[in-house]
PDB file of N, CA and C in Angstrom:
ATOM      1  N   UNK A   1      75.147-162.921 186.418  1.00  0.00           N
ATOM      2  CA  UNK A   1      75.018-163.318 185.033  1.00  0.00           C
ATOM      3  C   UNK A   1      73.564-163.163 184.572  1.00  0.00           C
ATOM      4  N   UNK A   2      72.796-163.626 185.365  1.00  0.00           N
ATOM      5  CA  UNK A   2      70.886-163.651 185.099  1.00  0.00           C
ATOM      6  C   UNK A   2      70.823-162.001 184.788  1.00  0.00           C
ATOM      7  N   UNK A   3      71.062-161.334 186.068  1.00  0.00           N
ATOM      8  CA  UNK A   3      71.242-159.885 186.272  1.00  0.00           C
ATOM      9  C   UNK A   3      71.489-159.207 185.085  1.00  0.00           C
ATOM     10  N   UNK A   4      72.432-159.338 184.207  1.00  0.00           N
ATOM     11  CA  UNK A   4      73.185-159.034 183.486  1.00  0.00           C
ATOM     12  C   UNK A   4      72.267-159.043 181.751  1.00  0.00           C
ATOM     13  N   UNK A   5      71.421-160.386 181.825  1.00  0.00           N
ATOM     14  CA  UNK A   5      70.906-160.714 180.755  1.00  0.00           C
ATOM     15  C   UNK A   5      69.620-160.303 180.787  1.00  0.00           C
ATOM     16  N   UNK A   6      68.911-159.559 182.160  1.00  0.00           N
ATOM     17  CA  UNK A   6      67.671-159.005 182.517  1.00  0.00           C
ATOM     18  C   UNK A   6      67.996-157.492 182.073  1.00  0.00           C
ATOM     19  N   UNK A   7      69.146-156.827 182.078  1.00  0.00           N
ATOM     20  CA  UNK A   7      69.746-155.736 181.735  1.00  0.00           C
ATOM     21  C   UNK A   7      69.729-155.599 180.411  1.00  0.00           C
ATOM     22  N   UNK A   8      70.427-156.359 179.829  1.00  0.00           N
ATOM     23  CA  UNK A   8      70.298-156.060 178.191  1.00  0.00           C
ATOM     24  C   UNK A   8      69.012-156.399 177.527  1.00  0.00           C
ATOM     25  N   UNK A   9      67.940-157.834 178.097  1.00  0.00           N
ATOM     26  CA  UNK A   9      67.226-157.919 177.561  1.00  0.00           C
ATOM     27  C   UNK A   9      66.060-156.232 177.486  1.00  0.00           C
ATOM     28  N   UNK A  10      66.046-155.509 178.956  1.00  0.00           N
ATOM     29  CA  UNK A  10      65.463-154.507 178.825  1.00  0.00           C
ATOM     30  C   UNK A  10      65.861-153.322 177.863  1.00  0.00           C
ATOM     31  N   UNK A  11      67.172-153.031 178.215  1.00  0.00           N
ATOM     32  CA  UNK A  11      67.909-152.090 177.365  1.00  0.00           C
ATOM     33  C   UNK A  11      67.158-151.970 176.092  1.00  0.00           C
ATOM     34  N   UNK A  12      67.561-153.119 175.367  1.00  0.00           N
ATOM     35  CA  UNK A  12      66.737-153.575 174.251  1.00  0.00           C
ATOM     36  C   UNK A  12      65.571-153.106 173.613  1.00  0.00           C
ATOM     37  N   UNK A  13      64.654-153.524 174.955  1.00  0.00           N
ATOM     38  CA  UNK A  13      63.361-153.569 174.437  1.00  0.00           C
ATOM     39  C   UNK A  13      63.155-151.799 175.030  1.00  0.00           C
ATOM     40  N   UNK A  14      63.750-151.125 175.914  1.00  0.00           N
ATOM     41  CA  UNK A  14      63.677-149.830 175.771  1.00  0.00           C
ATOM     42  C   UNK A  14      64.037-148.668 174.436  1.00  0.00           C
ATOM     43  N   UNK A  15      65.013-149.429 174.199  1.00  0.00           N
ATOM     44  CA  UNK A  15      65.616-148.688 172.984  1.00  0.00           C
ATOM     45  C   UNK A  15      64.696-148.699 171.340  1.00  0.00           C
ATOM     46  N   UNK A  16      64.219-150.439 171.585  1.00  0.00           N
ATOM     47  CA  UNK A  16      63.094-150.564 170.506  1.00  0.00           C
ATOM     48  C   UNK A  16      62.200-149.551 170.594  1.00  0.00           C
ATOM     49  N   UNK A  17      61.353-149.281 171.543  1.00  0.00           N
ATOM     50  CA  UNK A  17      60.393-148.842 172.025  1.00  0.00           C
ATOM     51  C   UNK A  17      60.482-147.342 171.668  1.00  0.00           C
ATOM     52  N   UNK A  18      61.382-147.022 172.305  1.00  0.00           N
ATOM     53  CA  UNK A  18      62.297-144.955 172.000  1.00  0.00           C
ATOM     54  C   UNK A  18      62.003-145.262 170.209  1.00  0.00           C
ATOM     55  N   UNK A  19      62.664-145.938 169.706  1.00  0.00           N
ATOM     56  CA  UNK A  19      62.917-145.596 168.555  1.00  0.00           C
ATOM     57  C   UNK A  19      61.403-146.158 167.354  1.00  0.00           C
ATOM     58  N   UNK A  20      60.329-146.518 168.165  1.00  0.00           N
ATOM     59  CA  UNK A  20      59.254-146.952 167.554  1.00  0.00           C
ATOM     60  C   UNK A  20      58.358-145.743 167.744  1.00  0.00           C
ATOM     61  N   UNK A  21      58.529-144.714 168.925  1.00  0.00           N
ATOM     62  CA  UNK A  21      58.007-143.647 169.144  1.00  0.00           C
ATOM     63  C   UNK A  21      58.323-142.581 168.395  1.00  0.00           C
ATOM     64  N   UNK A  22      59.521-142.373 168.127  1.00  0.00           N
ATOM     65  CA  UNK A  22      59.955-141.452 167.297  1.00  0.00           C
ATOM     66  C   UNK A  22      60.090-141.221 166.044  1.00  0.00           C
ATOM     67  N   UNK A  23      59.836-142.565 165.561  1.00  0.00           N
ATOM     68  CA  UNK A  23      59.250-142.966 164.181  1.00  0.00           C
ATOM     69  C   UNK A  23      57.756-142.518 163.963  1.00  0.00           C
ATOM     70  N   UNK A  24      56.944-142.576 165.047  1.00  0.00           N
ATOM     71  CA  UNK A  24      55.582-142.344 164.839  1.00  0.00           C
ATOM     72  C   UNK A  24      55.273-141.011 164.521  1.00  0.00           C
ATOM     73  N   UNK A  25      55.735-140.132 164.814  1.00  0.00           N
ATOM     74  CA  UNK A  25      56.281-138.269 164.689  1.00  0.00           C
ATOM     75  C   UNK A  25      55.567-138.128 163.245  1.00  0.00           C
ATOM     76  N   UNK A  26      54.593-137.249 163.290  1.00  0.00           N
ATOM     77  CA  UNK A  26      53.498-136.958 162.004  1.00  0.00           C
ATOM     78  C   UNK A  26      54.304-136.052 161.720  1.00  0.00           C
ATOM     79  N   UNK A  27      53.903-135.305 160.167  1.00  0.00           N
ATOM     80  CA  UNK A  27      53.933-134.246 159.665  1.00  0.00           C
ATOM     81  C   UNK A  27      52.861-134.024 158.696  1.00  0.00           C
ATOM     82  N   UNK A  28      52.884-132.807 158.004  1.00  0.00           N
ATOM     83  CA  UNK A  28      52.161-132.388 157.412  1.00  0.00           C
ATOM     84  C   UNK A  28      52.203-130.966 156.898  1.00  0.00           C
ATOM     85  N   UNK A  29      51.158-130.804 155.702  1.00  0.00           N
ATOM     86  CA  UNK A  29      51.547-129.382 155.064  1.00  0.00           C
ATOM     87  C   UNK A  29      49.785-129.329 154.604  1.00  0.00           C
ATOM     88  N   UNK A  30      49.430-127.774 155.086  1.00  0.00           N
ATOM     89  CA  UNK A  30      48.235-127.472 155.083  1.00  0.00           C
ATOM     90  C   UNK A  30      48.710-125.937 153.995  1.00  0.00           C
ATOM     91  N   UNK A  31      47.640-125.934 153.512  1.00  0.00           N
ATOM     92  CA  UNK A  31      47.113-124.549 152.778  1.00  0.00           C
ATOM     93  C   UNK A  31      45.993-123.717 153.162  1.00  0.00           C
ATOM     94  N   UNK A  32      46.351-122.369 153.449  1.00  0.00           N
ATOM     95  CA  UNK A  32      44.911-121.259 154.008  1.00  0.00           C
ATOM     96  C   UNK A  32      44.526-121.056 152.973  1.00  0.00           C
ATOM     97  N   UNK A  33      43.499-120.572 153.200  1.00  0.00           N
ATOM     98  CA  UNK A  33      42.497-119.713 152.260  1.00  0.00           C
ATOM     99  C   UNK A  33      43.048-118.525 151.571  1.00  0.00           C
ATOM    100  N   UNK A  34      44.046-117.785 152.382  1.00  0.00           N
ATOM    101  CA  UNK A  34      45.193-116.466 152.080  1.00  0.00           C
ATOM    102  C   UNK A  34      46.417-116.648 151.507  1.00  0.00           C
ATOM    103  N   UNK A  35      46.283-118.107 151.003  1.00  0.00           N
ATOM    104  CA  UNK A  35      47.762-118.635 150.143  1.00  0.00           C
ATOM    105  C   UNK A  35      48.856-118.548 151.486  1.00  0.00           C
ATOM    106  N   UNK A  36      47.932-118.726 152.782  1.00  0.00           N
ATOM    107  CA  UNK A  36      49.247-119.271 153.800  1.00  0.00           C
ATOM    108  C   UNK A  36      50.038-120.680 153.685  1.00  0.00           C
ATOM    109  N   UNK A  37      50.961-121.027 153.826  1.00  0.00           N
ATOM    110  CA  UNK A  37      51.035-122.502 153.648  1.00  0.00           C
ATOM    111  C   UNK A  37      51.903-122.905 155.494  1.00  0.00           C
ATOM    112  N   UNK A  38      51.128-123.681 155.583  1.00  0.00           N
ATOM    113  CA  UNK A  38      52.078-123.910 157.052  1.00  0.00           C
ATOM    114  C   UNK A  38      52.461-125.537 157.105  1.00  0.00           C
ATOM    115  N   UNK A  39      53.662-125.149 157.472  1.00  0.00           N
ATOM    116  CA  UNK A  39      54.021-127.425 158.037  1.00  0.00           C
ATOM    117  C   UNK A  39      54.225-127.307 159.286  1.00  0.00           C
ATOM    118  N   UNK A  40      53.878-128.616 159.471  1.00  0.00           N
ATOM    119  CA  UNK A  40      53.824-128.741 160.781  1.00  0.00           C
ATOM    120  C   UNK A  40      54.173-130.174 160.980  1.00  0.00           C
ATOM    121  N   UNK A  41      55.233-129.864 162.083  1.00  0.00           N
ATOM    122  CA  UNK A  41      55.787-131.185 162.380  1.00  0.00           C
ATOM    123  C   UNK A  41      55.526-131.617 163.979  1.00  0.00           C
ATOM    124  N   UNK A  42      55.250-132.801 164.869  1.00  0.00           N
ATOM    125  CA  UNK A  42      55.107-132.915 165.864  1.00  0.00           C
ATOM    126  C   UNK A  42      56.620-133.170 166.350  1.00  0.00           C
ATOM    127  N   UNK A  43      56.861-132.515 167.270  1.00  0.00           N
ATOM    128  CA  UNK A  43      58.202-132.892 168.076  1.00  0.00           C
ATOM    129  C   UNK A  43      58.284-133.678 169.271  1.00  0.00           C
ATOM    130  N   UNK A  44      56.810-134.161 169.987  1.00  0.00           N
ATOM    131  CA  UNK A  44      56.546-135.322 170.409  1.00  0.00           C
ATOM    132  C   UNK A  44      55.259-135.491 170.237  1.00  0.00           C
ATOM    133  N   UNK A  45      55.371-136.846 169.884  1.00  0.00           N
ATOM    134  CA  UNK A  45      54.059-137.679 169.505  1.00  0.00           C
ATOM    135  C   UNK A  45      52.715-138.376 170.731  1.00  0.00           C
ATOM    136  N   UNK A  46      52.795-137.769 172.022  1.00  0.00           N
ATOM    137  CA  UNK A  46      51.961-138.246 173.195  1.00  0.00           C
ATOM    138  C   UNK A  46      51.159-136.649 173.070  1.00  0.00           C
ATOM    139  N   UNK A  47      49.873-137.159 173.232  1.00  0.00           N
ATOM    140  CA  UNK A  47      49.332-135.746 173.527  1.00  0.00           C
ATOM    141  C   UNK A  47      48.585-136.459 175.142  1.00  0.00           C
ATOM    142  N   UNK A  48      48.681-135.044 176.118  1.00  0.00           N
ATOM    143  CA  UNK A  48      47.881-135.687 177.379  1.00  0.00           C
ATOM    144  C   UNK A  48      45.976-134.732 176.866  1.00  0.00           C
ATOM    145  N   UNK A  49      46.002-134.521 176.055  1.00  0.00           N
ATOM    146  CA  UNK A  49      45.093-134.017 175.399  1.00  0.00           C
ATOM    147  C   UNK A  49      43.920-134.873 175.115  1.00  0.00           C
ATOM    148  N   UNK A  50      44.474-136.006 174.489  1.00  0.00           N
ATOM    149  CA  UNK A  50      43.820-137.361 173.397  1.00  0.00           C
ATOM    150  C   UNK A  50      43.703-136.209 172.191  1.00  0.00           C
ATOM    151  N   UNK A  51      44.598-135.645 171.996  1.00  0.00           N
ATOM    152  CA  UNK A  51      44.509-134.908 170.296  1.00  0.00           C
ATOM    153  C   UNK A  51      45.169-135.768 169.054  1.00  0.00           C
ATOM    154  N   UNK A  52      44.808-136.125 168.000  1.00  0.00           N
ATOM    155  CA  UNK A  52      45.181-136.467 166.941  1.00  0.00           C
ATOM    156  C   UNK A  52      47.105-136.058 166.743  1.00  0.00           C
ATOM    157  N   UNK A  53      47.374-134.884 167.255  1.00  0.00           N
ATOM    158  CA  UNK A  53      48.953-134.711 167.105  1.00  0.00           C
ATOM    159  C   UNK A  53      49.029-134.337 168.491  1.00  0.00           C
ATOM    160  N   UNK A  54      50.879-134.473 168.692  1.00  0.00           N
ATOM    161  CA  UNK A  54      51.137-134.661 169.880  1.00  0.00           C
ATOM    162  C   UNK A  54      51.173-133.339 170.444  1.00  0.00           C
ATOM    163  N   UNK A  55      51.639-132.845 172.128  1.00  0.00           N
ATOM    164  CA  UNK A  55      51.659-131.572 172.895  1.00  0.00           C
ATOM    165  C   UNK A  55      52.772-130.591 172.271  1.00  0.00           C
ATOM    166  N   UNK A  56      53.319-131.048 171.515  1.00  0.00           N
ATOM    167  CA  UNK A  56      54.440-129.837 170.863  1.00  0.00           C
ATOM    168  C   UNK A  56      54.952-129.845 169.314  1.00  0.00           C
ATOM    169  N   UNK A  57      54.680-129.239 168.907  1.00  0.00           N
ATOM    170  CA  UNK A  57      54.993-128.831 166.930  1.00  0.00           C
ATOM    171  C   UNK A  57      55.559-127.946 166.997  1.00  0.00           C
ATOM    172  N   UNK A  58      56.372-128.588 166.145  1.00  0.00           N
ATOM    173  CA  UNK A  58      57.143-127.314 165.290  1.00  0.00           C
ATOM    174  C   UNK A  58      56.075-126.924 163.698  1.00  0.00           C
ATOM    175  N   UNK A  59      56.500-125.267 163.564  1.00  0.00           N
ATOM    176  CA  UNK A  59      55.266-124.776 162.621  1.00  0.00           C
ATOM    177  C   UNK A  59      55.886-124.179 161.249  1.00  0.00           C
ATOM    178  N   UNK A  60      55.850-124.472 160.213  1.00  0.00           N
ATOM    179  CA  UNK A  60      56.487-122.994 159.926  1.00  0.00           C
ATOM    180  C   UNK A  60      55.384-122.562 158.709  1.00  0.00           C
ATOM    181  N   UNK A  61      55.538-121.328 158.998  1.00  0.00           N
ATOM    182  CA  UNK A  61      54.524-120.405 158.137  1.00  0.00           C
ATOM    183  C   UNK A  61      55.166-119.725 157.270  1.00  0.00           C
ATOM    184  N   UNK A  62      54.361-119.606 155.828  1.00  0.00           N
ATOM    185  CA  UNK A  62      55.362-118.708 154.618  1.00  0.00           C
ATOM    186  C   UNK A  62      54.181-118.368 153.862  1.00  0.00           C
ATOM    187  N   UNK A  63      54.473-117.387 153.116  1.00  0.00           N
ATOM    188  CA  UNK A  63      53.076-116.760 152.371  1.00  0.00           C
ATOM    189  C   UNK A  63      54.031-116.391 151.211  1.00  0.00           C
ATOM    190  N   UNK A  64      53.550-117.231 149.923  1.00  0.00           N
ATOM    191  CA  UNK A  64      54.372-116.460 148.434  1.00  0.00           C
ATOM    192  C   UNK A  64      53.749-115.233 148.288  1.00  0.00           C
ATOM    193  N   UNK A  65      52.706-115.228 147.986  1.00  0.00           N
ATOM    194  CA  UNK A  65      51.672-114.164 147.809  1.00  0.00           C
ATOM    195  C   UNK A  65      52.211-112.591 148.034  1.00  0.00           C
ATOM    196  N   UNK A  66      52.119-112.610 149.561  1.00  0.00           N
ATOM    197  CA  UNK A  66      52.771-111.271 150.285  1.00  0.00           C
ATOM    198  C   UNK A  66      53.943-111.199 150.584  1.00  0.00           C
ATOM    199  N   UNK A  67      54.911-112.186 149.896  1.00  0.00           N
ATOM    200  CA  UNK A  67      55.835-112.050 150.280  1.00  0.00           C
ATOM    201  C   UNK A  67      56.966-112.801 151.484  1.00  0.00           C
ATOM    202  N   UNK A  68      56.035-113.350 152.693  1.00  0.00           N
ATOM    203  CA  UNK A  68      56.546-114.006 154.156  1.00  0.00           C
ATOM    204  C   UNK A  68      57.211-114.523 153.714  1.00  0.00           C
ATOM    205  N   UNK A  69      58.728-114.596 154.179  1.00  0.00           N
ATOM    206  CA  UNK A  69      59.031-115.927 154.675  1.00  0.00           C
ATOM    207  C   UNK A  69      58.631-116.516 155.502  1.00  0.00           C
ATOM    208  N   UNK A  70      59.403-118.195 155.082  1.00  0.00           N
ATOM    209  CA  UNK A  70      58.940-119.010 156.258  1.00  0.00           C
ATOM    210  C   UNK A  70      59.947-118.653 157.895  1.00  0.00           C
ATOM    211  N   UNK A  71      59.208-119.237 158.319  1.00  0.00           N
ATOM    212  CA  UNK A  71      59.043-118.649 159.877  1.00  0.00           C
ATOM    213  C   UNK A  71      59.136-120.010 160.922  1.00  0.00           C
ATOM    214  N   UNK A  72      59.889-120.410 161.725  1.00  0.00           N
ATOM    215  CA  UNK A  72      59.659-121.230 162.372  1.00  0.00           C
ATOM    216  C   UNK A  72      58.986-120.934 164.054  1.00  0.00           C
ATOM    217  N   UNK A  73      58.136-122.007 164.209  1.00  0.00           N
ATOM    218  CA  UNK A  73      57.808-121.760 165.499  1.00  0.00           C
ATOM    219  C   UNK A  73      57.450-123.180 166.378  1.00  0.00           C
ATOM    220  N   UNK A  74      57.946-122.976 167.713  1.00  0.00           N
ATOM    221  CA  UNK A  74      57.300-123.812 168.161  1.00  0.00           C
ATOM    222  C   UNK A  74      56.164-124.081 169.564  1.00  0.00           C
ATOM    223  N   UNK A  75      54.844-125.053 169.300  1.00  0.00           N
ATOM    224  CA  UNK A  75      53.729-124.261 169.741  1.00  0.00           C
ATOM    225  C   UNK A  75      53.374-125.186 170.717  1.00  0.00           C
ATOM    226  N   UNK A  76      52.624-125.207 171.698  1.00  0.00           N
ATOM    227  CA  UNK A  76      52.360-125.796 173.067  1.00  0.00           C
ATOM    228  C   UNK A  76      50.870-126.333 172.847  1.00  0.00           C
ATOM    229  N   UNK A  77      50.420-127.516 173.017  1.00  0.00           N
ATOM    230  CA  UNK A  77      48.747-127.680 172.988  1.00  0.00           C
ATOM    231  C   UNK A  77      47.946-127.144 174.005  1.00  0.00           C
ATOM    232  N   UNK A  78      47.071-126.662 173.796  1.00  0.00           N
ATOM    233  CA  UNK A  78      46.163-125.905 175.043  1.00  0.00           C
ATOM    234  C   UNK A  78      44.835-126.888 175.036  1.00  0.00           C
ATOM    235  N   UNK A  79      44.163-127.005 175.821  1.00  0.00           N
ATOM    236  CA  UNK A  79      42.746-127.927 176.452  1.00  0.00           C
ATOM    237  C   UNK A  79      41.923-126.836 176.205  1.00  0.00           C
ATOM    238  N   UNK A  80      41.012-127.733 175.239  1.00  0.00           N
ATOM    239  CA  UNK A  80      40.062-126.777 174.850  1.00  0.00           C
ATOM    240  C   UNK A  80      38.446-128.356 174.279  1.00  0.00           C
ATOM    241  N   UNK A  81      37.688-127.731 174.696  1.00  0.00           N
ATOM    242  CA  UNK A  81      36.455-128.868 174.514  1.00  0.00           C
ATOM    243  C   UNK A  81      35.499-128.689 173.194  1.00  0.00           C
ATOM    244  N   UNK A  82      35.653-127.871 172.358  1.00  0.00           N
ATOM    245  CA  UNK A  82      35.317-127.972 170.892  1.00  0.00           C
ATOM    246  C   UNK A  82      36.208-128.335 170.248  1.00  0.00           C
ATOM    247  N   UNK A  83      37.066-128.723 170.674  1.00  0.00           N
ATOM    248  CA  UNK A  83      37.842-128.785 168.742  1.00  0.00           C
ATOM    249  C   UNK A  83      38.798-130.106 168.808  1.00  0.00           C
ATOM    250  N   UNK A  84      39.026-130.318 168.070  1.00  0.00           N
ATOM    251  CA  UNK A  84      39.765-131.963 168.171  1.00  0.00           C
ATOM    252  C   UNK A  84      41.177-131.672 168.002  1.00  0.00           C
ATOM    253  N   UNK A  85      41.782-130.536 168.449  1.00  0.00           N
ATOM    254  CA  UNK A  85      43.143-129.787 168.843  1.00  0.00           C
ATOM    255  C   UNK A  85      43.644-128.517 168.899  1.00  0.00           C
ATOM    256  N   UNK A  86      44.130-128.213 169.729  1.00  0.00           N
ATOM    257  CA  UNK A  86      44.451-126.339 169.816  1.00  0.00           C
ATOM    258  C   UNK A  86      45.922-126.479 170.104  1.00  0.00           C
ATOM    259  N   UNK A  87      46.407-125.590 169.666  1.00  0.00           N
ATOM    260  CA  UNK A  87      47.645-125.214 170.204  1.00  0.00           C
ATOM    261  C   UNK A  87      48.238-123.995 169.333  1.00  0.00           C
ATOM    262  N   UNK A  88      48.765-123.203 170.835  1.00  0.00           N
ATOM    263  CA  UNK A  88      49.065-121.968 171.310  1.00  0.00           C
ATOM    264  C   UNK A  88      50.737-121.422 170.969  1.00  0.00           C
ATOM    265  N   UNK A  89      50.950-120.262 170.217  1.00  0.00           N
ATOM    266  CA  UNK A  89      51.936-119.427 169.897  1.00  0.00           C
ATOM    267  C   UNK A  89      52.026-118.190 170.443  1.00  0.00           C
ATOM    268  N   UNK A  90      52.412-117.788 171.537  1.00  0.00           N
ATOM    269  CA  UNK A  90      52.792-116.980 172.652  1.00  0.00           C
ATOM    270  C   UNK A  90      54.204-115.983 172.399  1.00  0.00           C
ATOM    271  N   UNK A  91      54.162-115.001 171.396  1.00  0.00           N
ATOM    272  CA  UNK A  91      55.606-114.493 170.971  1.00  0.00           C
ATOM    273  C   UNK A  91      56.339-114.087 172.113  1.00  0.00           C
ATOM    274  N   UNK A  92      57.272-113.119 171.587  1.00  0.00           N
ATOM    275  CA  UNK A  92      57.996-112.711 170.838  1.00  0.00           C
ATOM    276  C   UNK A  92      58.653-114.103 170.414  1.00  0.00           C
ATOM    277  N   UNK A  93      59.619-114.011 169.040  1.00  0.00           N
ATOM    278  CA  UNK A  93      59.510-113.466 167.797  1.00  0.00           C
ATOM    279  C   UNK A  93      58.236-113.804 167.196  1.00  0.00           C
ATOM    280  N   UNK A  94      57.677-113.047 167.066  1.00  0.00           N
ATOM    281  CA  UNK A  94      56.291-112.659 165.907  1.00  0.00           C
ATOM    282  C   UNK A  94      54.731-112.928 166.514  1.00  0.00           C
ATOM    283  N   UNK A  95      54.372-112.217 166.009  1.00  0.00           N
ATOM    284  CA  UNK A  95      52.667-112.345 166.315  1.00  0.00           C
ATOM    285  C   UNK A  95      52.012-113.930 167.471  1.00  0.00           C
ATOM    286  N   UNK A  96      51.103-113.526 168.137  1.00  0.00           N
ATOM    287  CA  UNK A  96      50.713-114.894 168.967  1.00  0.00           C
ATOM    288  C   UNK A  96      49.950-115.016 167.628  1.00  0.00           C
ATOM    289  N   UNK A  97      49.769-116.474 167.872  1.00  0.00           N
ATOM    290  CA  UNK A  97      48.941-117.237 166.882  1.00  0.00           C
ATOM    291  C   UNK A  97      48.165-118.650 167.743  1.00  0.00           C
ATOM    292  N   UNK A  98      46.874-119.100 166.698  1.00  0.00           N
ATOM    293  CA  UNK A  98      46.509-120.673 167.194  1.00  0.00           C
ATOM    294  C   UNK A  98      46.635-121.333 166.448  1.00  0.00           C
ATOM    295  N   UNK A  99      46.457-122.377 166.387  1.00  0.00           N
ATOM    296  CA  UNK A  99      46.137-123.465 165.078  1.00  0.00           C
ATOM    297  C   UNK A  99      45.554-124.522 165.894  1.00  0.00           C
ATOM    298  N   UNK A 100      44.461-124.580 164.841  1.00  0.00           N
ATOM    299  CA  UNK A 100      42.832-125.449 165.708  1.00  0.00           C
ATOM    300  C   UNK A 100      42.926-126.344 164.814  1.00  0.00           C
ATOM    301  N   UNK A 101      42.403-127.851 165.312  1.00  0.00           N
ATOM    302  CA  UNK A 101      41.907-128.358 164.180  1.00  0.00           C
ATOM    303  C   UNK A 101      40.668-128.972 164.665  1.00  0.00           C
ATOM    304  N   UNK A 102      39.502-129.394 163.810  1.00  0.00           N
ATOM    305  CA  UNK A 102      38.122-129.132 163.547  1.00  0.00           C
ATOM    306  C   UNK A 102      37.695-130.728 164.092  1.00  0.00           C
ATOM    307  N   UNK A 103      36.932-130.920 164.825  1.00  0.00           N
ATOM    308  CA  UNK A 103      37.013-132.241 166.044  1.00  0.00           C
ATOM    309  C   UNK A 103      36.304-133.450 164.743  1.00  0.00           C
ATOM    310  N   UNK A 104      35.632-133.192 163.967  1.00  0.00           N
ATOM    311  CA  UNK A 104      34.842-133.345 162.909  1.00  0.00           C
ATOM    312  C   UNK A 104      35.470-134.032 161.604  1.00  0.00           C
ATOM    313  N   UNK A 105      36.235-132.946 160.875  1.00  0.00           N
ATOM    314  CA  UNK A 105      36.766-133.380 160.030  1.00  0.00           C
ATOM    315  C   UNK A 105      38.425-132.811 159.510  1.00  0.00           C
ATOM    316  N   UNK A 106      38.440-132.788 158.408  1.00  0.00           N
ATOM    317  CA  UNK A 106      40.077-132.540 158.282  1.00  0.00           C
ATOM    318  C   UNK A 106      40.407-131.157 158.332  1.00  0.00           C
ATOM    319  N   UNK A 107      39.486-129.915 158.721  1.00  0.00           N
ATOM    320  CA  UNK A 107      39.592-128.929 158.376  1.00  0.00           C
ATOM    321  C   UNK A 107      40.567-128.259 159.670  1.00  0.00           C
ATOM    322  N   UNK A 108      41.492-127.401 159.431  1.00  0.00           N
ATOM    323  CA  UNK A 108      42.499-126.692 160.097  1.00  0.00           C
ATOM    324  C   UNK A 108      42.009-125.047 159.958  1.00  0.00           C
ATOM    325  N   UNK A 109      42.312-124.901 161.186  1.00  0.00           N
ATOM    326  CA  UNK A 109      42.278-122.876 161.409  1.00  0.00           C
ATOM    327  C   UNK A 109      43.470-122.373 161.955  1.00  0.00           C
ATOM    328  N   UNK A 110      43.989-121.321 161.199  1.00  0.00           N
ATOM    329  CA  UNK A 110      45.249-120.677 161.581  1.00  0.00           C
ATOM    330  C   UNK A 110      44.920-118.983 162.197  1.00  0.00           C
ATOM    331  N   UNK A 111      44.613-118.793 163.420  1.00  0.00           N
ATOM    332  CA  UNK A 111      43.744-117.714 163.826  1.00  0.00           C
ATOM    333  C   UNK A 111      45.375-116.806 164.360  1.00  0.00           C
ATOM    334  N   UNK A 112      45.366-115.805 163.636  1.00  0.00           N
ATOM    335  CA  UNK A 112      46.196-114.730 164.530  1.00  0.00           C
ATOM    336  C   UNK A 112      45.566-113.795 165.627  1.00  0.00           C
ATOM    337  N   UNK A 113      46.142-112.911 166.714  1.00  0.00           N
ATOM    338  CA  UNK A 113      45.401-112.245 167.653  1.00  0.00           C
ATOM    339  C   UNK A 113      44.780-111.355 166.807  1.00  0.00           C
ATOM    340  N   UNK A 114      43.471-111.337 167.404  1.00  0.00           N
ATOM    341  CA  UNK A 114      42.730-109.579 166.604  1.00  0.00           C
ATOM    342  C   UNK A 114      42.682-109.948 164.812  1.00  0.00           C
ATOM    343  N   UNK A 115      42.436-111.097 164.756  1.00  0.00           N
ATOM    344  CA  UNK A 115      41.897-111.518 163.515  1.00  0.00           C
ATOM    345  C   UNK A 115      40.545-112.497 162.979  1.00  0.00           C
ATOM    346  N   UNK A 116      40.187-112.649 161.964  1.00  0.00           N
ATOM    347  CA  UNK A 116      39.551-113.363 161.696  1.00  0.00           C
ATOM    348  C   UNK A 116      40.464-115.064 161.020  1.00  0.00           C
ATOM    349  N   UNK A 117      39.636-116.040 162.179  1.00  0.00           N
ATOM    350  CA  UNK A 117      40.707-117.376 161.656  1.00  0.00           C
ATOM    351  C   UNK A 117      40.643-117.682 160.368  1.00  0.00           C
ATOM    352  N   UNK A 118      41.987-118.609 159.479  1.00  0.00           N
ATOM    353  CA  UNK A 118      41.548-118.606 158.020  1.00  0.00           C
ATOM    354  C   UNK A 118      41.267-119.899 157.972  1.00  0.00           C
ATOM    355  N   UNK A 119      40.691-120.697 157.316  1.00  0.00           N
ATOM    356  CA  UNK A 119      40.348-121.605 157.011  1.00  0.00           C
ATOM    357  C   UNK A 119      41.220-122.532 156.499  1.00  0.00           C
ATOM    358  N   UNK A 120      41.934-123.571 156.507  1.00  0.00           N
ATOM    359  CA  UNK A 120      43.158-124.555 155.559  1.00  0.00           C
ATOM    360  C   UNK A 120      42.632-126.131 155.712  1.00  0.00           C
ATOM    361  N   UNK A 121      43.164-126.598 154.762  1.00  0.00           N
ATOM    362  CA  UNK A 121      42.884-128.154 154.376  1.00  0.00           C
ATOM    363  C   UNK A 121      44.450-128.404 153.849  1.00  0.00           C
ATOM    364  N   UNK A 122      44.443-129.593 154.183  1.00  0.00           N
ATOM    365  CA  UNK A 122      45.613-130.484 153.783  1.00  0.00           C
ATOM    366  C   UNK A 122      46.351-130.398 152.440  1.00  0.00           C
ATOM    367  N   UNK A 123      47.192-130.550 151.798  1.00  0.00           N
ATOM    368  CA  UNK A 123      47.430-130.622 150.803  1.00  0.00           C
ATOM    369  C   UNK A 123      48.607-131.891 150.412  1.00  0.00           C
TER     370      UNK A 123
END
């Protein structure tokens, strides 16, 4: 019976816990300099990084401008000691890509391979 009430009391407080984490799940929508617009959603919220967002996002990229659609992707954090977050887009489907963000302040970089990174801020 004790057994029983040590069981649910945990259950409980596990299930609170799951569902207080998954609530915490950021998002966000940044603008480049190239009229890129990217969102970005975290698909878990622990980084073993200590980065501001967690080890895995989902991305998606769309450009009115030229035309893109949006594009979904999802990107892996990489360890890196300048920047207050990196994480890595490794194709196929579509171009590798990074997305940095600036250890400093709110500023975001969306760098494709064999490019120059663009610059984005929040919107």
């Amino acid at each position: 019976m004790v057994f029983s009430k040590i069981t649910a009391v945990f259950s409980a407080v596990v299930l609170i816990g799951a569902t207080a984490l998954h609530a915490a799940a950021k998002s966000l929508t940044i603008q480049c300099t190239d009229s890129t617009k990217v969102q970005i959603r975290e698909l878990i919220a622990e980084s073993s990084h200590r980065y501001p967002y967690g080890d895995f996002l989902e991305v998606g990229i769309s450009n009115a401008r030229t035309g893109q659609p949006n594009r979904k992707y999802r990107i892996a954090a990489a360890g890196t000691g300048s920047f207050g977050g990196r994480w890595v887009y490794v194709g196929p489907p579509g171009r590798n890509f990074s997305l940095l963000l600036s250890g400093k302040s709110p500023v975001w970089y969306l760098e494709f391979d064999g490019q120059k990174a663009l610059n984005c801020a929040r919107i």
